[in-house]
PDB file of N, CA and C in Angstrom:
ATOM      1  N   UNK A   1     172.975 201.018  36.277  1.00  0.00           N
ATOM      2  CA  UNK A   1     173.089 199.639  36.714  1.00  0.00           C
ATOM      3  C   UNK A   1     172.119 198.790  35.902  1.00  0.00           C
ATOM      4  N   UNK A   2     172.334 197.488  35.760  1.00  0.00           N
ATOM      5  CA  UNK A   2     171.454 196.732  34.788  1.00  0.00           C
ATOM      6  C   UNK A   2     170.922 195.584  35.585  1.00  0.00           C
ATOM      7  N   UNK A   3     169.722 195.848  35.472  1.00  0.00           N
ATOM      8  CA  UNK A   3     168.676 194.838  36.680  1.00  0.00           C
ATOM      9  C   UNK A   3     168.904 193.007  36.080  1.00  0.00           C
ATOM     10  N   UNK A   4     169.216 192.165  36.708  1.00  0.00           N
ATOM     11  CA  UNK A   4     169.150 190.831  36.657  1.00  0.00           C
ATOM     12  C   UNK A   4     167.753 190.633  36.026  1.00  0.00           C
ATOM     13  N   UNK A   5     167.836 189.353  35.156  1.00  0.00           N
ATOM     14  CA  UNK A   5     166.651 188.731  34.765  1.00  0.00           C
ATOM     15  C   UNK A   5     165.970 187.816  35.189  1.00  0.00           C
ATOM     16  N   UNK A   6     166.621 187.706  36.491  1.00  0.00           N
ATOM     17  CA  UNK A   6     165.950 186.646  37.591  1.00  0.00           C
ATOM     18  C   UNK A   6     165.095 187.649  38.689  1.00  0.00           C
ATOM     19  N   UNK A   7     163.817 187.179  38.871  1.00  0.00           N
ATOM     20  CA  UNK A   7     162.617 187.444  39.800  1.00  0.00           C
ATOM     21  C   UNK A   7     162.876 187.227  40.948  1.00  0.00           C
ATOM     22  N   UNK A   8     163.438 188.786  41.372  1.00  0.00           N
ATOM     23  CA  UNK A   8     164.109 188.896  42.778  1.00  0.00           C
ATOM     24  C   UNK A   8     163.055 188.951  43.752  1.00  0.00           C
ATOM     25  N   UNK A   9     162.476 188.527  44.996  1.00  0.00           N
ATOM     26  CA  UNK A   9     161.970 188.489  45.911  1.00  0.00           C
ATOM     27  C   UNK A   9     161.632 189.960  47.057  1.00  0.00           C
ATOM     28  N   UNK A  10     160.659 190.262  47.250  1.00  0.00           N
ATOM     29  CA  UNK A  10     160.840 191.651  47.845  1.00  0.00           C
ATOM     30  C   UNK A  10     161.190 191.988  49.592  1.00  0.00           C
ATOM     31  N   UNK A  11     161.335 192.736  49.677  1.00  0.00           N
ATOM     32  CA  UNK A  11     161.131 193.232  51.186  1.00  0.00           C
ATOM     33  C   UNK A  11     160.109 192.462  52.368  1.00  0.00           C
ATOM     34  N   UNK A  12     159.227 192.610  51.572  1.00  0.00           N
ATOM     35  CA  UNK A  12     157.829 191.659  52.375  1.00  0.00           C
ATOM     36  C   UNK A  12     158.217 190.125  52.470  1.00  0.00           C
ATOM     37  N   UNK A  13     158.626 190.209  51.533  1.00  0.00           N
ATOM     38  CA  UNK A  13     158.728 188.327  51.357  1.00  0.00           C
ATOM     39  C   UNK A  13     160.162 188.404  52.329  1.00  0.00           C
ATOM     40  N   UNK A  14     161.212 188.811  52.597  1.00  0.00           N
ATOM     41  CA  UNK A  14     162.131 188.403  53.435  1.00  0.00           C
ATOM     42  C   UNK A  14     161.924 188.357  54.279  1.00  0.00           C
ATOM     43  N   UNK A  15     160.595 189.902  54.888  1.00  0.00           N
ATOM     44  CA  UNK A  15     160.522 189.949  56.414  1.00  0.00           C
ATOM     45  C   UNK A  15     159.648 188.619  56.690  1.00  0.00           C
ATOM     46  N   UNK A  16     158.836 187.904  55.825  1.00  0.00           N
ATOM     47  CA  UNK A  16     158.001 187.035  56.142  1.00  0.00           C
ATOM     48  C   UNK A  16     158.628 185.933  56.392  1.00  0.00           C
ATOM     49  N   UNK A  17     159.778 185.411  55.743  1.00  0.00           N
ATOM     50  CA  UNK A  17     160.774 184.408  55.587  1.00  0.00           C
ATOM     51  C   UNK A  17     161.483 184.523  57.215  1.00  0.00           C
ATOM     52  N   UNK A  18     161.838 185.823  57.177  1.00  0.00           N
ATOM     53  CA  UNK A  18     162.650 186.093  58.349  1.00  0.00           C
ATOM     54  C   UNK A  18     161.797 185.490  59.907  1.00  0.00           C
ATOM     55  N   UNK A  19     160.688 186.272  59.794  1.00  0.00           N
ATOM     56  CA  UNK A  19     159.704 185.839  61.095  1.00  0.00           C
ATOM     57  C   UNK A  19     159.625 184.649  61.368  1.00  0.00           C
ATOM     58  N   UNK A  20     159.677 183.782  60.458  1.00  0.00           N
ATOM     59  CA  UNK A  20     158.961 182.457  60.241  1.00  0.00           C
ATOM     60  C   UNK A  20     160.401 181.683  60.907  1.00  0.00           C
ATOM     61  N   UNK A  21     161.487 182.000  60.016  1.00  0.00           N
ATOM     62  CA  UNK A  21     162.414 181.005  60.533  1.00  0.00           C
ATOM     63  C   UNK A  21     163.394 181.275  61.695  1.00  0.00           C
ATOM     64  N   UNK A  22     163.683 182.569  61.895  1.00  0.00           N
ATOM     65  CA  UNK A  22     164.198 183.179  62.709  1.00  0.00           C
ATOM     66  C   UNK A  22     163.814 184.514  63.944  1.00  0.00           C
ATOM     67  N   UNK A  23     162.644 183.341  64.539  1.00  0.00           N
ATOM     68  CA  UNK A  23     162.076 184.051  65.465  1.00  0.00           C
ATOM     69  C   UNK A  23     162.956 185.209  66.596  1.00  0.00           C
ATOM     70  N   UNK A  24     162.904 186.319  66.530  1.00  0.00           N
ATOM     71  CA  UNK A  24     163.558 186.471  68.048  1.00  0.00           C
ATOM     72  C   UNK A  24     165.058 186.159  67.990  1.00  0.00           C
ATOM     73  N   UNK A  25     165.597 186.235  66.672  1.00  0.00           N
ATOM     74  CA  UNK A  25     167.596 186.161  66.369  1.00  0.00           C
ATOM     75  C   UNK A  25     167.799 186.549  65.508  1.00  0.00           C
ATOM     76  N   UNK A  26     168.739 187.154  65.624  1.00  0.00           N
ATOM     77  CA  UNK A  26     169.858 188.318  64.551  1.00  0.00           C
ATOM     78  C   UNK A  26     170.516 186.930  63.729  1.00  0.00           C
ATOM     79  N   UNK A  27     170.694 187.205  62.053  1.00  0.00           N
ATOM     80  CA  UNK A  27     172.090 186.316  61.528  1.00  0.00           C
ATOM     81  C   UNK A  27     173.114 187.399  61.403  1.00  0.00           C
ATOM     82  N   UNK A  28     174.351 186.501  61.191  1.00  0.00           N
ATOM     83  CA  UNK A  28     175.650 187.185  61.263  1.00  0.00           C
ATOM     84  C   UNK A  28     175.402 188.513  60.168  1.00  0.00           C
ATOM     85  N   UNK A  29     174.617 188.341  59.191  1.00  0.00           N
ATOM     86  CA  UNK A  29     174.214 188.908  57.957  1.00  0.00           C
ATOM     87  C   UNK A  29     173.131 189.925  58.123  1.00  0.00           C
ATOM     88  N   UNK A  30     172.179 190.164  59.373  1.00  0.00           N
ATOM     89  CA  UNK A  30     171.288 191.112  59.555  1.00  0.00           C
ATOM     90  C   UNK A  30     171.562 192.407  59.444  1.00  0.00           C
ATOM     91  N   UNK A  31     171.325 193.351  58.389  1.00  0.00           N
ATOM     92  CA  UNK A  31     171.950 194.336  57.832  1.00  0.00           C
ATOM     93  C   UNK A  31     170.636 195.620  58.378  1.00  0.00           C
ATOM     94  N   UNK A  32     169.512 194.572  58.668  1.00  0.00           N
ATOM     95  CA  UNK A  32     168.543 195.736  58.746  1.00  0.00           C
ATOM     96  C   UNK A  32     167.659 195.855  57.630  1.00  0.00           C
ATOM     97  N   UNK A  33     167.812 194.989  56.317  1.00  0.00           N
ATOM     98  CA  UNK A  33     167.239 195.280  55.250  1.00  0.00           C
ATOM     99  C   UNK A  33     167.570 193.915  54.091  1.00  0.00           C
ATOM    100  N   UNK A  34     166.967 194.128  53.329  1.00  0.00           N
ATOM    101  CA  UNK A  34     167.201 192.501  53.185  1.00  0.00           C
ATOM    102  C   UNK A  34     168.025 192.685  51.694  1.00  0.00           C
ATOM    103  N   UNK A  35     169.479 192.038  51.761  1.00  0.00           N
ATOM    104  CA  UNK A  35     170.268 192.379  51.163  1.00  0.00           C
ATOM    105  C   UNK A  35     170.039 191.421  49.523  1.00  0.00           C
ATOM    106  N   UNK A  36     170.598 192.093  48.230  1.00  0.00           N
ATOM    107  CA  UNK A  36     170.563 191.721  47.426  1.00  0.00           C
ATOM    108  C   UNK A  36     171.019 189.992  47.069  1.00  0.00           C
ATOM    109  N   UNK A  37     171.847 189.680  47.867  1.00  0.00           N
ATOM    110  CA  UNK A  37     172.010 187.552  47.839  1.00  0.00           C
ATOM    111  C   UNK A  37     171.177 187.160  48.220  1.00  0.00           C
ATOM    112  N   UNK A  38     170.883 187.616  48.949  1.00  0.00           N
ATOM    113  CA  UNK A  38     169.999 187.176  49.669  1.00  0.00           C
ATOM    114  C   UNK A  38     168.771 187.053  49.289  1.00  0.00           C
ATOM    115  N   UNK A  39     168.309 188.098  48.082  1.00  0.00           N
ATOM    116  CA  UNK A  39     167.056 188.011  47.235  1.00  0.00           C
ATOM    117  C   UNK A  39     167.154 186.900  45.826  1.00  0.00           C
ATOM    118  N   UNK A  40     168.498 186.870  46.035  1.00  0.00           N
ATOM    119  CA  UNK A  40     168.942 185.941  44.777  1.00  0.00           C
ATOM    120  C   UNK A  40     169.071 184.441  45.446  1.00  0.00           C
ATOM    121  N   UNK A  41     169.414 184.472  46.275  1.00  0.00           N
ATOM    122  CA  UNK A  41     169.115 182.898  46.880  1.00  0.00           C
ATOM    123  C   UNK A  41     167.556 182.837  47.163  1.00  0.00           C
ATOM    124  N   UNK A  42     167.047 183.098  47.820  1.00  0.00           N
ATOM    125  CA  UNK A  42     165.492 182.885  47.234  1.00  0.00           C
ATOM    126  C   UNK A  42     165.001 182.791  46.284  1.00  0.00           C
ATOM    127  N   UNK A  43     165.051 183.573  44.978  1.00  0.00           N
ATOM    128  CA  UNK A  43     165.201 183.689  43.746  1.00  0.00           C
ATOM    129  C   UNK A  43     165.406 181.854  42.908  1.00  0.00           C
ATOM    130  N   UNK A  44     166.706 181.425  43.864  1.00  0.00           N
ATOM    131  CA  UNK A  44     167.214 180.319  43.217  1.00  0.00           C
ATOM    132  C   UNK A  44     167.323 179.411  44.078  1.00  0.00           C
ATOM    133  N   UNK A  45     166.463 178.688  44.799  1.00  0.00           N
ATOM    134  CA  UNK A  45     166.745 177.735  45.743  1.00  0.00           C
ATOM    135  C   UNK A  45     167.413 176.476  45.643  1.00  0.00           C
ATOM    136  N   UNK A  46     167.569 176.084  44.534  1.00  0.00           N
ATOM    137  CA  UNK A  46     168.294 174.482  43.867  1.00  0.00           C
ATOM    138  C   UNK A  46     169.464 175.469  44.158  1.00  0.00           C
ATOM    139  N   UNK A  47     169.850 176.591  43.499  1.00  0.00           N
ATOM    140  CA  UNK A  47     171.521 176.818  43.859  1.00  0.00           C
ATOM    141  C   UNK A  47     171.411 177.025  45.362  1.00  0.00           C
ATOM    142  N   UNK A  48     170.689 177.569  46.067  1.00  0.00           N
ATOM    143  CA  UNK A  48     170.664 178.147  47.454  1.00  0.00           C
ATOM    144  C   UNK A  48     171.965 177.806  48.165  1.00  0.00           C
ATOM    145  N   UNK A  49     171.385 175.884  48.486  1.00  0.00           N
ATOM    146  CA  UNK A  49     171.709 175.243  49.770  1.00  0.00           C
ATOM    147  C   UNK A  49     173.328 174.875  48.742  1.00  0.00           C
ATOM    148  N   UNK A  50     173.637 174.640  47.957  1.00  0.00           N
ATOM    149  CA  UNK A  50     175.198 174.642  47.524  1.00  0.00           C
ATOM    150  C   UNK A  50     175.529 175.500  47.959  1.00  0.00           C
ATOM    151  N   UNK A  51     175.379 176.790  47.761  1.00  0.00           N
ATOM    152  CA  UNK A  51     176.155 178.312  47.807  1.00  0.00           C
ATOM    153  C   UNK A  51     176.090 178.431  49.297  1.00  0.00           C
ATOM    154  N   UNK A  52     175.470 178.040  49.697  1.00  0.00           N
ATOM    155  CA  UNK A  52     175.379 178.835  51.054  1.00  0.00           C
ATOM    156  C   UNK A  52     176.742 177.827  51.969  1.00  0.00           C
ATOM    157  N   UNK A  53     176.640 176.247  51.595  1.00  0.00           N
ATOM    158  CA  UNK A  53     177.445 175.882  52.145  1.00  0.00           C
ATOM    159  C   UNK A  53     179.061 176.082  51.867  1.00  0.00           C
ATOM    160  N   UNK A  54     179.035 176.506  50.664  1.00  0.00           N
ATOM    161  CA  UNK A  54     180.135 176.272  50.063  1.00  0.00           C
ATOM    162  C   UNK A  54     180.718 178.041  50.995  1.00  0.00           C
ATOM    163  N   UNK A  55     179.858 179.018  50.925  1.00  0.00           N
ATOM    164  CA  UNK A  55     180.172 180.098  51.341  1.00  0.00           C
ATOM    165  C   UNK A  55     180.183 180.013  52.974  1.00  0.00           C
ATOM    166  N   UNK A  56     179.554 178.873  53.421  1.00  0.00           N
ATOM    167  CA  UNK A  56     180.457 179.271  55.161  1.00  0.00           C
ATOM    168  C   UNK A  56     181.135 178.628  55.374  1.00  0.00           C
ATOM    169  N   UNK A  57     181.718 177.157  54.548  1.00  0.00           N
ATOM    170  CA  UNK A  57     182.983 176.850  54.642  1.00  0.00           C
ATOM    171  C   UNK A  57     184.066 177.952  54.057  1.00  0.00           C
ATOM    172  N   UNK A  58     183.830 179.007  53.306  1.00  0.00           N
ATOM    173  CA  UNK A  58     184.871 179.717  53.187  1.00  0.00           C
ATOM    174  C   UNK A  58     184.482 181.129  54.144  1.00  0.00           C
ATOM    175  N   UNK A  59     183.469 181.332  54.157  1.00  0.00           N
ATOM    176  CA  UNK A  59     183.730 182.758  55.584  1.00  0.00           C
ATOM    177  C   UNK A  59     184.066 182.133  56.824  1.00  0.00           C
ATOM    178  N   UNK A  60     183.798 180.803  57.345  1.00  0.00           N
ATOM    179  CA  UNK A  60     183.385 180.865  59.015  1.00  0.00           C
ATOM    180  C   UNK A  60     184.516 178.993  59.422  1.00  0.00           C
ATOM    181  N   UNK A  61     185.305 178.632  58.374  1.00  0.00           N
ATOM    182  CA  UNK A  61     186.200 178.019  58.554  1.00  0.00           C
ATOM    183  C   UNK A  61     187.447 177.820  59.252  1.00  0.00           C
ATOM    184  N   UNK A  62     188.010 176.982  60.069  1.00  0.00           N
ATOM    185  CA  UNK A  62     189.235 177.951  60.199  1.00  0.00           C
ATOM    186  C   UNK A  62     190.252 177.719  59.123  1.00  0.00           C
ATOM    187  N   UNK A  63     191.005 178.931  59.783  1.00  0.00           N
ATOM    188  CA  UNK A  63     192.302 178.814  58.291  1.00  0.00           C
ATOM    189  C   UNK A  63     193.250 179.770  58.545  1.00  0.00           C
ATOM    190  N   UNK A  64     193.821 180.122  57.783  1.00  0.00           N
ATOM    191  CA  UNK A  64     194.894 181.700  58.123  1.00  0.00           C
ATOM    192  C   UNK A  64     194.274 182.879  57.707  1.00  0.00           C
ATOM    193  N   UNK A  65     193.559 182.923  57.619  1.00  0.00           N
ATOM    194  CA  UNK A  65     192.985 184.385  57.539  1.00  0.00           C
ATOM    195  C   UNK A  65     191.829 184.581  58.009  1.00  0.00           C
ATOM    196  N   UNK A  66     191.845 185.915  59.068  1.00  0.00           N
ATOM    197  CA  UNK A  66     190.101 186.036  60.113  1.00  0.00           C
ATOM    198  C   UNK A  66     189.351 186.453  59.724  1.00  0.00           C
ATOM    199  N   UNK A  67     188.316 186.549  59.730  1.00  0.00           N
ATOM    200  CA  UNK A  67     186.729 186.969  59.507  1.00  0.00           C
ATOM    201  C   UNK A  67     186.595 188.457  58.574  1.00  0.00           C
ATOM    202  N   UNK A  68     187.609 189.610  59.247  1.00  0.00           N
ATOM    203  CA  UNK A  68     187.660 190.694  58.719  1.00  0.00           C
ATOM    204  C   UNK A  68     188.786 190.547  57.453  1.00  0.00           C
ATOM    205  N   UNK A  69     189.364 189.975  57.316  1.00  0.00           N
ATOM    206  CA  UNK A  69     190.533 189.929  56.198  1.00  0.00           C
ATOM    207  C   UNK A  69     189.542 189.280  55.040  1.00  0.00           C
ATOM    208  N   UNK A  70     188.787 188.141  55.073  1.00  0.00           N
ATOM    209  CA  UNK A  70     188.235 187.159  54.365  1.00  0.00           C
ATOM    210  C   UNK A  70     186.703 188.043  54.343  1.00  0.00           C
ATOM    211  N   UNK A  71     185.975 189.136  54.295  1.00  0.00           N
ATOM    212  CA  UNK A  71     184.788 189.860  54.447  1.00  0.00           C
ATOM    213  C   UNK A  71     185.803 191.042  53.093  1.00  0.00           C
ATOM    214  N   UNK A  72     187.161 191.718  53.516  1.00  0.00           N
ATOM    215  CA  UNK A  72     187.774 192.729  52.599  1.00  0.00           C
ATOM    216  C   UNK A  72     188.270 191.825  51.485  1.00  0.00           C
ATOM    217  N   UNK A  73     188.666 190.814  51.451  1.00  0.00           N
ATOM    218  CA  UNK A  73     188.683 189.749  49.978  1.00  0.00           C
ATOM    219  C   UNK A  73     187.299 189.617  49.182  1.00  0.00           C
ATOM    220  N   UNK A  74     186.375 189.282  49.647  1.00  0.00           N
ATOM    221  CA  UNK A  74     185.087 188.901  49.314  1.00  0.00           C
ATOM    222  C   UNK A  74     184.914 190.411  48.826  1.00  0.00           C
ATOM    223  N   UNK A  75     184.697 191.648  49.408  1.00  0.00           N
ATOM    224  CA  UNK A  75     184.237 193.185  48.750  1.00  0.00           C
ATOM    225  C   UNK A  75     184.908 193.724  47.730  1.00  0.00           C
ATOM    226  N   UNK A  76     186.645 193.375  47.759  1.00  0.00           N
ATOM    227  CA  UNK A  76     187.250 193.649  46.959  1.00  0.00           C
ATOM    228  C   UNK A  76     186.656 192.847  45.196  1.00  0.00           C
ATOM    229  N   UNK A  77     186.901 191.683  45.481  1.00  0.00           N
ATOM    230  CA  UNK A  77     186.068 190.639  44.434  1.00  0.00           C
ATOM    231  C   UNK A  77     185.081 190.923  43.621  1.00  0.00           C
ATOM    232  N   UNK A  78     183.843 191.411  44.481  1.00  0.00           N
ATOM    233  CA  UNK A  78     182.920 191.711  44.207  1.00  0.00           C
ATOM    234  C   UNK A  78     182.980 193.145  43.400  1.00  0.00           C
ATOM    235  N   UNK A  79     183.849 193.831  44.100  1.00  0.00           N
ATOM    236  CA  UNK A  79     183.706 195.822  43.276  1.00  0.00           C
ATOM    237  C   UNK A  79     184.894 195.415  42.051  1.00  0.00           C
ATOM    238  N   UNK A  80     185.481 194.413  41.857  1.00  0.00           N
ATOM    239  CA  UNK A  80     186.516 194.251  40.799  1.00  0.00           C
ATOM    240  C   UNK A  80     185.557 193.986  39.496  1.00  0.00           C
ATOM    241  N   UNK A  81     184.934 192.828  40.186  1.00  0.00           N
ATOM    242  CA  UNK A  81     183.949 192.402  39.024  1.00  0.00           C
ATOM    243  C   UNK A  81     182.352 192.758  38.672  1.00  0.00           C
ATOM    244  N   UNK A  82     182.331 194.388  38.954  1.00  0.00           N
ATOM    245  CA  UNK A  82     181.054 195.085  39.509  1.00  0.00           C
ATOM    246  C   UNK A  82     179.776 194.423  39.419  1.00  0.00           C
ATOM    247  N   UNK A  83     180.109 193.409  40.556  1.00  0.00           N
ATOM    248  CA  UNK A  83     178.863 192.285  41.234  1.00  0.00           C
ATOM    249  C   UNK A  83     178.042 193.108  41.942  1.00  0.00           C
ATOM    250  N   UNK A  84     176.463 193.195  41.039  1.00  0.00           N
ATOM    251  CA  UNK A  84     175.359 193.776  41.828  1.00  0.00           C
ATOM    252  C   UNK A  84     174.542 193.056  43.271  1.00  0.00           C
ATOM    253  N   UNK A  85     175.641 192.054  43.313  1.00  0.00           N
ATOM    254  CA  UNK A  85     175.246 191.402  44.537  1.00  0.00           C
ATOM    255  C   UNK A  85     175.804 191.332  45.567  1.00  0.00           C
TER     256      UNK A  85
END
């Protein structure tokens, strides 16, 4: 695998992020571990707040396709175009 050249954020720094803003609540996204976008949106905060909106108008919108159909589009995508993210 070939490591990004952007200064990914660690473990410590999410759980610290995490405490701070999300006292005492799970996100839809709590995996248990702090997932690779998630180090890349920190990483990149000017893109952050675009991406993030642009990505829950397309996960959490309504539309014709539910949550689990639109989660197996998004994985498929991602392993097509072997996105380390």
């Amino acid at each position: 695998m070939v490591e990004a050249w952007v200064k990914i954020p660690s473990n410590e720094d999410w759980e610290k992020m995490r405490s701070a803003v999300m006292p005492g609540q799970r996100h839809p996204y709590d995996f248990g571990f702090f997932p690779a976008m998630g180090r890349l949106q920190m990483a990149l905060p000017r893109v952050a707040m675009p991406f993030s909106a642009l990505f829950s108008e397309i996960m959490f919108a309504p539309g014709a396709l539910d949550r689990r159909e639109r989660e197996m589009i998004a994985a498929v995508t991602a392993a097509a175009q072997d996105c380390m993210y």
